[in-house]
N, C-alpha and C. Protein backbone atom coordinates (compact mmCIF):
# COMPACT_ATOMS: atom_id res chain seq x y z
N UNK A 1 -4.29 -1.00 0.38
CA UNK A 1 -4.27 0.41 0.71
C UNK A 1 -5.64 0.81 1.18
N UNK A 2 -5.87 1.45 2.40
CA UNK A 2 -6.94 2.31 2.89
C UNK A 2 -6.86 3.19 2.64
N UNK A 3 -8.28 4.11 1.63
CA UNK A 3 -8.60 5.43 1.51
C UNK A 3 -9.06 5.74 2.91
N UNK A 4 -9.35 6.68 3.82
CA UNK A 4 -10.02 7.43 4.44
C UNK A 4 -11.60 7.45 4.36
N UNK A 5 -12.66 7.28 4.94
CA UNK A 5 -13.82 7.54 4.30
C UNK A 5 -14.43 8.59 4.52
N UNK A 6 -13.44 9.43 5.77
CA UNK A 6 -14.33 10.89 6.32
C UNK A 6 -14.84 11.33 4.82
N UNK A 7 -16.04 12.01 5.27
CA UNK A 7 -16.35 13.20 4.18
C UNK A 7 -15.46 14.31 4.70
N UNK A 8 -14.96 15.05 5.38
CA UNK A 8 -14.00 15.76 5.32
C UNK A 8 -12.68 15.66 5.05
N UNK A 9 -11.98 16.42 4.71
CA UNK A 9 -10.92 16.52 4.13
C UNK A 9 -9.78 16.50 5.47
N UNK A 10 -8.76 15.97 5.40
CA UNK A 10 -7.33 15.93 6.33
C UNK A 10 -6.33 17.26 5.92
N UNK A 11 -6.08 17.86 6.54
CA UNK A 11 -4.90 18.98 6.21
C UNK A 11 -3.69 18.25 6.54
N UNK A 12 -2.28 18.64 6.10
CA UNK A 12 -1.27 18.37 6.42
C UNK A 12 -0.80 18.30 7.73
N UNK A 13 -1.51 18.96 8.37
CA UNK A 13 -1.28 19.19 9.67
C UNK A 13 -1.76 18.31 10.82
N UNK A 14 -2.85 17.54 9.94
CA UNK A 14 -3.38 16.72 10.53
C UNK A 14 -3.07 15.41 10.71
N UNK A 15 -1.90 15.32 9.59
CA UNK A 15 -1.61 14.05 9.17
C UNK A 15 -0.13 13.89 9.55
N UNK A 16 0.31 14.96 9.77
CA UNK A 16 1.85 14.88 10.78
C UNK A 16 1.51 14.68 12.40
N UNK A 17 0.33 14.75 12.73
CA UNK A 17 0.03 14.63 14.11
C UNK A 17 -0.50 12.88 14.79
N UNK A 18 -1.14 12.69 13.45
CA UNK A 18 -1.06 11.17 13.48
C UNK A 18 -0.31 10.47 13.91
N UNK A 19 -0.30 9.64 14.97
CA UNK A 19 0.52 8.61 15.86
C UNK A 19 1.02 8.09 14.87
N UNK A 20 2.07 7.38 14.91
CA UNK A 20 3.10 6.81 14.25
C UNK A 20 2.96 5.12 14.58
N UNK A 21 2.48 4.18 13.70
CA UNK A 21 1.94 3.06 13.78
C UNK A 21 2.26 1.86 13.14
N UNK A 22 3.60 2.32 12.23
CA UNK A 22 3.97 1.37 11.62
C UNK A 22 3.03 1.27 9.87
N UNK A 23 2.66 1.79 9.87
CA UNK A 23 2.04 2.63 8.70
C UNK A 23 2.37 3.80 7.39
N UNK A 24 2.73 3.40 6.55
CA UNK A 24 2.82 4.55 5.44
C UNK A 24 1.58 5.68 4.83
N UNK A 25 1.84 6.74 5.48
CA UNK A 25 0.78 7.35 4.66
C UNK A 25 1.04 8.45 4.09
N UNK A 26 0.05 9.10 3.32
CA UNK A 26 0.48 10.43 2.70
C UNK A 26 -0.90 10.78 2.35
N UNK A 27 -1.46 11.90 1.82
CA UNK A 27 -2.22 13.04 1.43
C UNK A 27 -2.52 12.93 -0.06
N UNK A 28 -3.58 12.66 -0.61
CA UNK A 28 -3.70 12.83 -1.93
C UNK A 28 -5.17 13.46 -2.25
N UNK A 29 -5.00 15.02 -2.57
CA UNK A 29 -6.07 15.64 -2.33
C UNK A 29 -7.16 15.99 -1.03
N UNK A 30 -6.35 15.69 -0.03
CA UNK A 30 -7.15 16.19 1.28
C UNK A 30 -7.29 14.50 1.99
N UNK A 31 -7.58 13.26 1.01
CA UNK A 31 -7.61 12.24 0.89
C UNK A 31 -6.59 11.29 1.90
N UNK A 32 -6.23 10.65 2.94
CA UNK A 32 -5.40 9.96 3.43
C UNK A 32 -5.58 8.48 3.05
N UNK A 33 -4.12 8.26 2.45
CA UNK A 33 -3.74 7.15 2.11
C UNK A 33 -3.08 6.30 3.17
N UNK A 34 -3.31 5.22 3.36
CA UNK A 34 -2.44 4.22 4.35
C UNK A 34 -2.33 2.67 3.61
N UNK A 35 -1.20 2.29 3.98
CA UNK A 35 -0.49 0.74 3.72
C UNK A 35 0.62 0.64 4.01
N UNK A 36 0.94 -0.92 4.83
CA UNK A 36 1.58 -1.14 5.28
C UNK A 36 3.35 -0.33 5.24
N UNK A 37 4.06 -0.21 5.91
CA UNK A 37 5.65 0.49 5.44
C UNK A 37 5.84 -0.37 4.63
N UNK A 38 6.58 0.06 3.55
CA UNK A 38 6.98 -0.12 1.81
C UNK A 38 8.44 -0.85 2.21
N UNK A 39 8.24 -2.52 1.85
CA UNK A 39 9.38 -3.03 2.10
C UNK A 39 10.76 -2.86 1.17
N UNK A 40 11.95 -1.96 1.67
CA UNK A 40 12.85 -1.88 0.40
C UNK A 40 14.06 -2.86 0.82
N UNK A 41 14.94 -3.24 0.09
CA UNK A 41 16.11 -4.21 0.31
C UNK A 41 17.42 -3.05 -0.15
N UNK A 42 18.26 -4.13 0.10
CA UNK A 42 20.03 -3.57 -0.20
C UNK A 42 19.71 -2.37 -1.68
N UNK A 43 18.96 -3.37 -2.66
CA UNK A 43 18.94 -2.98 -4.18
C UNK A 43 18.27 -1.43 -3.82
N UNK A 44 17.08 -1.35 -3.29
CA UNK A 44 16.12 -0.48 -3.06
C UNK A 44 17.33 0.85 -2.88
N UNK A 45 17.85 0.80 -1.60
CA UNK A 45 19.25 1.83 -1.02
C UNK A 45 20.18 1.55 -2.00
N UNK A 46 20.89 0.79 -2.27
CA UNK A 46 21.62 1.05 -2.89
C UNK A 46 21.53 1.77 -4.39
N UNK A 47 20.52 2.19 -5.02
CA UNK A 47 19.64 2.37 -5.77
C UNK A 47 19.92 4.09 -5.27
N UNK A 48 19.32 4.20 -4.70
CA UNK A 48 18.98 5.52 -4.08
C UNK A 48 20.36 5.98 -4.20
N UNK A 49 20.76 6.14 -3.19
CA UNK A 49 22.64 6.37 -2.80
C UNK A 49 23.04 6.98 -4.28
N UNK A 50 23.35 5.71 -5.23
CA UNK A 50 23.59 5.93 -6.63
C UNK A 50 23.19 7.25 -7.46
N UNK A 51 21.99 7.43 -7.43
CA UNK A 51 21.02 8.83 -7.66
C UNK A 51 21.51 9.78 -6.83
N UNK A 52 21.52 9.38 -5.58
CA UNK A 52 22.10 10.95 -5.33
C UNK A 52 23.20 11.24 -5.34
N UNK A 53 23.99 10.32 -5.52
CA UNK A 53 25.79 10.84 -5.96
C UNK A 53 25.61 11.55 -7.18
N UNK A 54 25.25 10.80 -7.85
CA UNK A 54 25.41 11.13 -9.40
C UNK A 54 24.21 12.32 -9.41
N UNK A 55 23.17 12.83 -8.69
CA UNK A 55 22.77 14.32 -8.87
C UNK A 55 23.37 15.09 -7.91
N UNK A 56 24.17 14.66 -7.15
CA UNK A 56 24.83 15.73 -6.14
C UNK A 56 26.31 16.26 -7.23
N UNK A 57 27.00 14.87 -7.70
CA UNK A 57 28.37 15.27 -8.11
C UNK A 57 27.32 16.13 -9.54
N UNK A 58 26.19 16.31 -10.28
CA UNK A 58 26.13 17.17 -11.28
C UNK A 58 25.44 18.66 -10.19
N UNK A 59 24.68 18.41 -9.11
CA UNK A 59 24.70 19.76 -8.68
C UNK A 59 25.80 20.88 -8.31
N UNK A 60 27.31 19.76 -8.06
CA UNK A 60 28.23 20.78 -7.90
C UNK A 60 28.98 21.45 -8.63
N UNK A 61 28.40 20.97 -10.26
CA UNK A 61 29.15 21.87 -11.18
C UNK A 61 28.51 22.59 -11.85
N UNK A 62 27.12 22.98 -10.75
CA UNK A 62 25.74 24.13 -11.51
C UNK A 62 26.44 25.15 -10.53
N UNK A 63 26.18 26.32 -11.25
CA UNK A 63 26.52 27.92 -10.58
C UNK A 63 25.47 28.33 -9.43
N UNK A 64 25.77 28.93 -8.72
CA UNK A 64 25.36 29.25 -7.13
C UNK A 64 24.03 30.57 -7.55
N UNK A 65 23.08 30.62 -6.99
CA UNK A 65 23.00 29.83 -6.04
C UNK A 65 22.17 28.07 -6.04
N UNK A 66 22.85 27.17 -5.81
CA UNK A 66 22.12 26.36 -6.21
C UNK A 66 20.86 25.30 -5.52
N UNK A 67 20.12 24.66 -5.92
CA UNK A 67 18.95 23.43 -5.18
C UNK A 67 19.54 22.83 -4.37
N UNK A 68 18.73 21.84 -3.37
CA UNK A 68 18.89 20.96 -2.70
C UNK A 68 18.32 19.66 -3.47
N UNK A 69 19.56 18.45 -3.25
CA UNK A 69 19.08 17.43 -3.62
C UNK A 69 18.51 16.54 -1.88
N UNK A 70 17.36 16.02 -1.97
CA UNK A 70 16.98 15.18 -0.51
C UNK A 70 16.72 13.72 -0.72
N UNK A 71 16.74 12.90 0.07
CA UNK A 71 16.26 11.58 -0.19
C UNK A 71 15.73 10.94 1.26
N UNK A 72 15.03 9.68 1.15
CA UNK A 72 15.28 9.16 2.19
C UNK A 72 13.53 9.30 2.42
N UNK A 73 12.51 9.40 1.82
CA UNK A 73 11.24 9.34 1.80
C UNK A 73 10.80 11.01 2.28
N UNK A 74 11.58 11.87 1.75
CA UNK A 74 11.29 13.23 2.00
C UNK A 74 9.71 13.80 1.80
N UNK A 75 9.38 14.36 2.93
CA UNK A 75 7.83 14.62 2.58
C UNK A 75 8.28 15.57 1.97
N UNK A 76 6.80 15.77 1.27
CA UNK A 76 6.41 17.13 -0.04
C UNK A 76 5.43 17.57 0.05
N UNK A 77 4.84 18.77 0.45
CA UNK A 77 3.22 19.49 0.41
C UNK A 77 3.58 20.00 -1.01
N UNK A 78 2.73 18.93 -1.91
CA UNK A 78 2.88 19.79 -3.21
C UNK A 78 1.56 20.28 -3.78
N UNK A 79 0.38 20.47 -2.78
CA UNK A 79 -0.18 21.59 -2.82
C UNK A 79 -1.07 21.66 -1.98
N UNK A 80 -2.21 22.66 -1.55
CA UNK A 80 -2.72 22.94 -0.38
C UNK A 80 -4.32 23.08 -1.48
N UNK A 81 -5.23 22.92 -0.03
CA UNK A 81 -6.90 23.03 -0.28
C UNK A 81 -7.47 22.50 -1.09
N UNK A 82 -7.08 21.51 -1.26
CA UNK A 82 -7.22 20.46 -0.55
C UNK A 82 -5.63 20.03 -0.92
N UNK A 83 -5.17 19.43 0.69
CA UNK A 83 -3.64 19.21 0.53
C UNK A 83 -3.44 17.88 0.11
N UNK A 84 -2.34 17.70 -0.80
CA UNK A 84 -1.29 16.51 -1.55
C UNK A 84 0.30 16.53 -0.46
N UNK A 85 0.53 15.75 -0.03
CA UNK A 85 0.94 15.53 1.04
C UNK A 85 1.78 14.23 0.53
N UNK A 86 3.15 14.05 0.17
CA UNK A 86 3.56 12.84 0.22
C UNK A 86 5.29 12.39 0.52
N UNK A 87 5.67 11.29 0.38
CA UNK A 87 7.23 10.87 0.61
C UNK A 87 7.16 10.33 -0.84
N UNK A 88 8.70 11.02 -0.91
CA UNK A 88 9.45 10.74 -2.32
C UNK A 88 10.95 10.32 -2.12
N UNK A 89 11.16 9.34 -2.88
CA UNK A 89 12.46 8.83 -2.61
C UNK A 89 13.92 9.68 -2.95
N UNK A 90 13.46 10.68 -3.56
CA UNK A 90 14.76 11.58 -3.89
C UNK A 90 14.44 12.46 -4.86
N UNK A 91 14.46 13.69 -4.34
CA UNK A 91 13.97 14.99 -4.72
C UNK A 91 15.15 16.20 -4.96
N UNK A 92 14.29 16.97 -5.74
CA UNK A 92 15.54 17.79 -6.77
C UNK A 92 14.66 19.25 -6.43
N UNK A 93 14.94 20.25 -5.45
CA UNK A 93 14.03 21.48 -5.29
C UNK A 93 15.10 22.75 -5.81
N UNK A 94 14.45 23.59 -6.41
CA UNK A 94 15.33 24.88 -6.42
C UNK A 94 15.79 25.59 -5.54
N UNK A 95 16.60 26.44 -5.41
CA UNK A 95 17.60 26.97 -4.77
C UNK A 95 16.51 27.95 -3.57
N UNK A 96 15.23 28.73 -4.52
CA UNK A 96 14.33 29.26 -4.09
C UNK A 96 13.15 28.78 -3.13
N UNK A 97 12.95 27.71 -3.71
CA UNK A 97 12.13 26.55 -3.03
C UNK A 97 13.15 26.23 -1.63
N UNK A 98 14.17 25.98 -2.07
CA UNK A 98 15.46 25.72 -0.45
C UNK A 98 15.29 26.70 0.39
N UNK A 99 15.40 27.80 0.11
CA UNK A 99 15.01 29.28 0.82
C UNK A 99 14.04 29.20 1.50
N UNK A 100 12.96 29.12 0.99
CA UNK A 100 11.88 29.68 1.44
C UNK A 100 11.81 28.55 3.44
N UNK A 101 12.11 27.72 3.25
CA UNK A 101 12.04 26.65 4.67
C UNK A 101 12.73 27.15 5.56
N UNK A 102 12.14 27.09 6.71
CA UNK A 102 13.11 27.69 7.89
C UNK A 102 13.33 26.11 8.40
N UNK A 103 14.50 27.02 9.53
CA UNK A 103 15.16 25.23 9.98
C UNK A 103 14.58 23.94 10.73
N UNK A 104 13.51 24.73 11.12
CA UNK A 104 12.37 23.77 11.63
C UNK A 104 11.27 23.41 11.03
N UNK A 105 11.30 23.49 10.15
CA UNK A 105 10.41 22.49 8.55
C UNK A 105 10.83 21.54 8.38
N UNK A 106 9.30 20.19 9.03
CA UNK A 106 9.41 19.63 8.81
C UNK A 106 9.59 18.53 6.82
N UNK A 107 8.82 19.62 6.83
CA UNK A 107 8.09 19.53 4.76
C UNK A 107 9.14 19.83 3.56
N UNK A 108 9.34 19.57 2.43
CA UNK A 108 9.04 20.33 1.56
C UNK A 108 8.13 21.53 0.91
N UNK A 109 7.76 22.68 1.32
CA UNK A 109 6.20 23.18 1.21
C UNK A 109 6.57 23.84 -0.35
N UNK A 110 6.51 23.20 -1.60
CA UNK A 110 6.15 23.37 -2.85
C UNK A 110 6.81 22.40 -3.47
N UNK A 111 6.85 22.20 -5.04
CA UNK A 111 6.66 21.62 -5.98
C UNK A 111 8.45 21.24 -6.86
N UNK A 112 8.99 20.16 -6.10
CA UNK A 112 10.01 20.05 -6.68
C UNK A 112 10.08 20.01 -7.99
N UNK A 113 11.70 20.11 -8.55
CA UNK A 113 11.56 19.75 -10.24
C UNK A 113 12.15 18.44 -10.41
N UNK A 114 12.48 17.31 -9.64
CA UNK A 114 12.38 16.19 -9.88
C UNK A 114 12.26 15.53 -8.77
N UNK A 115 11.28 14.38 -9.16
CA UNK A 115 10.80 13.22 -8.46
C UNK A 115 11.60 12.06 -8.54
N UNK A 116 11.80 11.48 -7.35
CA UNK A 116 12.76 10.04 -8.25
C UNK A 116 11.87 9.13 -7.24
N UNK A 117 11.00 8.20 -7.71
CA UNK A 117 10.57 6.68 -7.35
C UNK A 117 11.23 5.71 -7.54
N UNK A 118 11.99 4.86 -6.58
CA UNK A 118 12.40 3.38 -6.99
C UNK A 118 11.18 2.48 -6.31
N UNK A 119 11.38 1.84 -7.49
CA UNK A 119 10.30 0.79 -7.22
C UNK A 119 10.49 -0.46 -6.30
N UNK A 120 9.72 0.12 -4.96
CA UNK A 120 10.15 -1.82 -4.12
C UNK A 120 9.72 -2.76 -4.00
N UNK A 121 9.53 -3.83 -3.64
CA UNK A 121 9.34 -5.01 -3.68
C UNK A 121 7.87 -5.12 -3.71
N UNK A 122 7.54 -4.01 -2.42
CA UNK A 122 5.90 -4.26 -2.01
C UNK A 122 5.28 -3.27 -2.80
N UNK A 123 5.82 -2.34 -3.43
CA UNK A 123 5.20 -1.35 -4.51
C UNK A 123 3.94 -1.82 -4.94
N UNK A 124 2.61 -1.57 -5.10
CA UNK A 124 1.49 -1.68 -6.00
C UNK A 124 1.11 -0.93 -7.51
N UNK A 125 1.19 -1.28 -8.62
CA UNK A 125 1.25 -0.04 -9.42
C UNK A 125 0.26 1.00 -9.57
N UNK A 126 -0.93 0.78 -9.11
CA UNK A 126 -1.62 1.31 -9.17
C UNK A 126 -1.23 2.80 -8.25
N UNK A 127 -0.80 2.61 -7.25
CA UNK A 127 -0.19 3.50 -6.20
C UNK A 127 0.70 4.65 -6.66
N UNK A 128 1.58 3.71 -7.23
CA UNK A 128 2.88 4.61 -8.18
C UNK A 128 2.31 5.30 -8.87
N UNK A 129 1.39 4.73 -9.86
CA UNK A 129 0.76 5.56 -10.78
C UNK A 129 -0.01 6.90 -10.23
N UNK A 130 -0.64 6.54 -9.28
CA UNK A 130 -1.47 7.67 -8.52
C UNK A 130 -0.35 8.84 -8.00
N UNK A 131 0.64 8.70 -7.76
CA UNK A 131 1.98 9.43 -7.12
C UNK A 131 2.40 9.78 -8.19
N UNK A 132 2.57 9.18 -9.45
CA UNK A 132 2.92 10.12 -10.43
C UNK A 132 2.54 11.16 -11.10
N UNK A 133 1.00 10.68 -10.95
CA UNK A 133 0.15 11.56 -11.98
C UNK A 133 -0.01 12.57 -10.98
N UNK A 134 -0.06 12.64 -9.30
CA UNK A 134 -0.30 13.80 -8.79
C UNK A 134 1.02 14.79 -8.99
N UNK A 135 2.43 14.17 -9.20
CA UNK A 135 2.91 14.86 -9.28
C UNK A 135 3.36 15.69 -10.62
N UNK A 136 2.92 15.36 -11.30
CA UNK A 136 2.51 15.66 -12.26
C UNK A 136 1.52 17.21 -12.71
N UNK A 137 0.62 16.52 -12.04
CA UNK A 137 -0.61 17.93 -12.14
C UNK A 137 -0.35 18.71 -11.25
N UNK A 138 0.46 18.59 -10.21
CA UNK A 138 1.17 19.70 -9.04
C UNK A 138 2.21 20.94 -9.82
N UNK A 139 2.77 20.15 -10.50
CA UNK A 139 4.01 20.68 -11.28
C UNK A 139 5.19 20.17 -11.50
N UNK A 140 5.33 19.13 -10.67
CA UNK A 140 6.47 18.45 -11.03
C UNK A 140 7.24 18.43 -12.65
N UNK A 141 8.60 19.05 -12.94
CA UNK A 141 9.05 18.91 -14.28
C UNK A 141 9.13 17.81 -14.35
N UNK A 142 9.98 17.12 -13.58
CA UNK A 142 10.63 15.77 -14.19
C UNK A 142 10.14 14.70 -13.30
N UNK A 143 9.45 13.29 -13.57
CA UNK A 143 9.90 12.24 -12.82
C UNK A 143 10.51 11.15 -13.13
N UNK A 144 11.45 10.38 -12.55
CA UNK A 144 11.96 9.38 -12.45
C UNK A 144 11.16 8.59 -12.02
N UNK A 145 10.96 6.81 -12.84
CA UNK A 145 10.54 5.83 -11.84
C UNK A 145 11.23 4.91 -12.17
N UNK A 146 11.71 4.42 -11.28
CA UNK A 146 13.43 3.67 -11.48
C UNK A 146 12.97 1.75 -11.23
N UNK A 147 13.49 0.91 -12.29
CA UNK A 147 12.61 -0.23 -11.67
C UNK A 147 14.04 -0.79 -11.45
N UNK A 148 14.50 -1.47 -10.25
CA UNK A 148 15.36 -2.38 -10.44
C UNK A 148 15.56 -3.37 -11.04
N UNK A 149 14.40 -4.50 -10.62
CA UNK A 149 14.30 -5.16 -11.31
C UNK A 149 14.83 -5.72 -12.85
N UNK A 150 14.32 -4.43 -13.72
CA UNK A 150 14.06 -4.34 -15.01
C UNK A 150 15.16 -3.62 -15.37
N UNK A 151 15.57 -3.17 -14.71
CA UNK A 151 16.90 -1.97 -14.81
C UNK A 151 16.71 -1.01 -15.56
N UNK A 152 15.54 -0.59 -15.66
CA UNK A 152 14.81 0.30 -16.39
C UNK A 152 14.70 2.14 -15.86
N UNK A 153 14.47 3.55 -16.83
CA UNK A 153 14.14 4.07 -16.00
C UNK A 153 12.41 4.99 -16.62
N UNK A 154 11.88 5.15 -16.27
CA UNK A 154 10.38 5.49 -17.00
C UNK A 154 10.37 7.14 -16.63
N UNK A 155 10.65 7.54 -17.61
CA UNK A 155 10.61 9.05 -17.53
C UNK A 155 9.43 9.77 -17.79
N UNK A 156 9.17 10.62 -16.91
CA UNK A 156 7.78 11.44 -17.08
C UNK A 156 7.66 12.87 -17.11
N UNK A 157 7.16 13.71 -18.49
CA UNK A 157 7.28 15.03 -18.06
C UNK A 157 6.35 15.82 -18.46
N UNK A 158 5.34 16.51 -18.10
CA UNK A 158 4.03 16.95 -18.32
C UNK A 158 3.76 17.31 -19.64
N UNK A 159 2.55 16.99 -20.12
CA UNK A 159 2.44 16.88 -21.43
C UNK A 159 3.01 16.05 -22.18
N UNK A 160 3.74 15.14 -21.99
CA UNK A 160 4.38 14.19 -22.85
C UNK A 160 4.12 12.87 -22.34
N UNK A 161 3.94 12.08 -23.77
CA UNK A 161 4.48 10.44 -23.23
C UNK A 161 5.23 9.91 -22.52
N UNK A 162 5.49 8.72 -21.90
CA UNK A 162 6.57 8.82 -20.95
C UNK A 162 7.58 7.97 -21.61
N UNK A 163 8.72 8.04 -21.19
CA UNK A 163 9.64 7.48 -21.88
C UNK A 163 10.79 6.51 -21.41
N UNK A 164 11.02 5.51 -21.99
CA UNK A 164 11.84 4.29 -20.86
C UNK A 164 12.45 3.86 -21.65
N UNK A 165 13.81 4.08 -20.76
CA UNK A 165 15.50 4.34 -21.02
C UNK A 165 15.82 2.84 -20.53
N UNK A 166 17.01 1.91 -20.65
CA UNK A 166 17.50 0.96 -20.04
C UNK A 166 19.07 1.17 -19.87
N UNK A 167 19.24 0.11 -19.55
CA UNK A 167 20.76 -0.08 -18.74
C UNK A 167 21.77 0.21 -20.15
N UNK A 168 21.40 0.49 -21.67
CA UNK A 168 22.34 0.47 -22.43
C UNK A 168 21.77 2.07 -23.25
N UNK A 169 20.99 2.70 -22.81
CA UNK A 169 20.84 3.99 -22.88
C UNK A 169 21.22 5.18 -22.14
N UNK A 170 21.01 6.38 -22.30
CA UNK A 170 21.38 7.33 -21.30
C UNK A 170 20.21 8.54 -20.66
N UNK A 171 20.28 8.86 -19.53
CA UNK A 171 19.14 9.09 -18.73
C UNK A 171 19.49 11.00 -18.73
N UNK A 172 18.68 11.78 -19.40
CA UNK A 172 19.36 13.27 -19.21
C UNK A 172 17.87 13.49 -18.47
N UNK A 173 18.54 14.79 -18.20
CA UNK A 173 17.56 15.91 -17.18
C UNK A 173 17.17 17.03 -17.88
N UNK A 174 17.67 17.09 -18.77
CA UNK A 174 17.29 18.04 -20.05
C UNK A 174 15.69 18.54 -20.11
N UNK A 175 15.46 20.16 -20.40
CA UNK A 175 15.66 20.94 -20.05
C UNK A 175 16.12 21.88 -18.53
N UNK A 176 15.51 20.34 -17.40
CA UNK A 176 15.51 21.10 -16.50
C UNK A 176 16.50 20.85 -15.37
N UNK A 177 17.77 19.69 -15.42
CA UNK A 177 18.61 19.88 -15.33
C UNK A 177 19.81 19.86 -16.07
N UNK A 178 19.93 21.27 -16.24
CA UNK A 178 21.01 21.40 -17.45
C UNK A 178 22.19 20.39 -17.54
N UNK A 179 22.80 19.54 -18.76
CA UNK A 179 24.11 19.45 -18.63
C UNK A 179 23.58 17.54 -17.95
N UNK A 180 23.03 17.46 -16.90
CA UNK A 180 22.85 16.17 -16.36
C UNK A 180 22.64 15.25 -17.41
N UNK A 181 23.72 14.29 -17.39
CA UNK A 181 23.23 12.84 -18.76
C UNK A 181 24.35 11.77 -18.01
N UNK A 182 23.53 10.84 -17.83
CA UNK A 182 24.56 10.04 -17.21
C UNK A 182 24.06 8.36 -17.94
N UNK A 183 24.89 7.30 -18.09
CA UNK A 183 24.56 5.78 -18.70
C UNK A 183 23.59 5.17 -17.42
N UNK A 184 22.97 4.84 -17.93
CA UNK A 184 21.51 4.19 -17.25
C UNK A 184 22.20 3.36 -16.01
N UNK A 185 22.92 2.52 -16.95
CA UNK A 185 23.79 1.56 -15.68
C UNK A 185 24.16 2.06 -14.58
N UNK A 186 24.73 3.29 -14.86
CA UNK A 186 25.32 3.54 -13.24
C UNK A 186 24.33 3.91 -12.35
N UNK A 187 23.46 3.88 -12.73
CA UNK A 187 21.95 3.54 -11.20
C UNK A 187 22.29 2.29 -10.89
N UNK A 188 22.86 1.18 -11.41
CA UNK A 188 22.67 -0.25 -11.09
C UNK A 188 23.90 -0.70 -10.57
N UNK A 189 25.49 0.11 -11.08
CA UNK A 189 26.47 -0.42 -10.79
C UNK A 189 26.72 -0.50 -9.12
């Protein structure tokens, strides 16, 4: 991974204008991050998919008006001056947060209430870790970091220890998505 070495800071704006190079990057504190695109497999998607069925089929039995669930390396400005700027594998925003975007937003522009990371092949942890903890101190309620591998899921929620569920436990969203509890496995089935 390449930090940036400007002494100045990158705005978001600056970093969507960036030629497109075959490169992953994102924003961490004004900071531009780059490394190679993040190799994912069948498991990686199929992984994903899973998550968002299973938070779409529990968003449709929350009362209106309700969030958007997104996936698919959705950027996030989850905060400005110095901007945090990143892609998340599947995101959980409020109904309000949905609002506020007009149809030509490219971004997320605030602070979802869940993060979901699956972990891929080329993942570094150090990286993850840095993506968590920013989202974290942004505001993020909830994150997910989903390992295939391990069939594991590592739950994170500010102020607290983190906590890791497996394939014979059950994964809730509790407090902040009401009602959501589903068996670990069915991320894997």
């Amino acid at each position: 991974m390449a930090v940036a070495e400007a002494t100045q800071l990158m705005t978001t704006e600056e970093l969507l204008a960036l030629p497109s190079s075959g490169v992953e990057r994102w924003l961490i504190q004004g900071q531009l991050r780059e490394r190679p695109m993040t190799v994912r497999n069948r498991w990686h998607s199929h992984i994903m998919a899973e998550t968002v069925f299973l938070l779409r089929s529990w968003l449709q039995q929350q009362a209106e008006p309700r969030g958007w669930i997104l996936c698919g390396e959705a950027g996030v400005r989850l905060r400005r001056s110095p901007d945090t700027t990143v892609g998340v594998d599947v995101v959980y925003i409020s109904a309000e947060l949905a609002a506020q975007d007009s149809a030509d937003t490219t971004l997320i522009d605030g602070v979802p209430i869940l993060a979901v990371e699956i972990v891929s092949p080329s993942d570094v942890t150090e990286l993850i870790d840095e993506k968590v903890d920013d989202y974290l101190k942004a505001g993020v309620r909830l994150v997910w970091l989903v390992d295939p591998h391990d069939r594991t899921v590592l739950i994170y929620r500010p102020d607290a220890e983190p906590e890791l569920v497996n394939v014979r436990q059950e994964l809730s969203g509790e407090p902040h998505l009401p009602g959501f509890c589903i068996a670990v496995a069915q991320l894997f089935a």
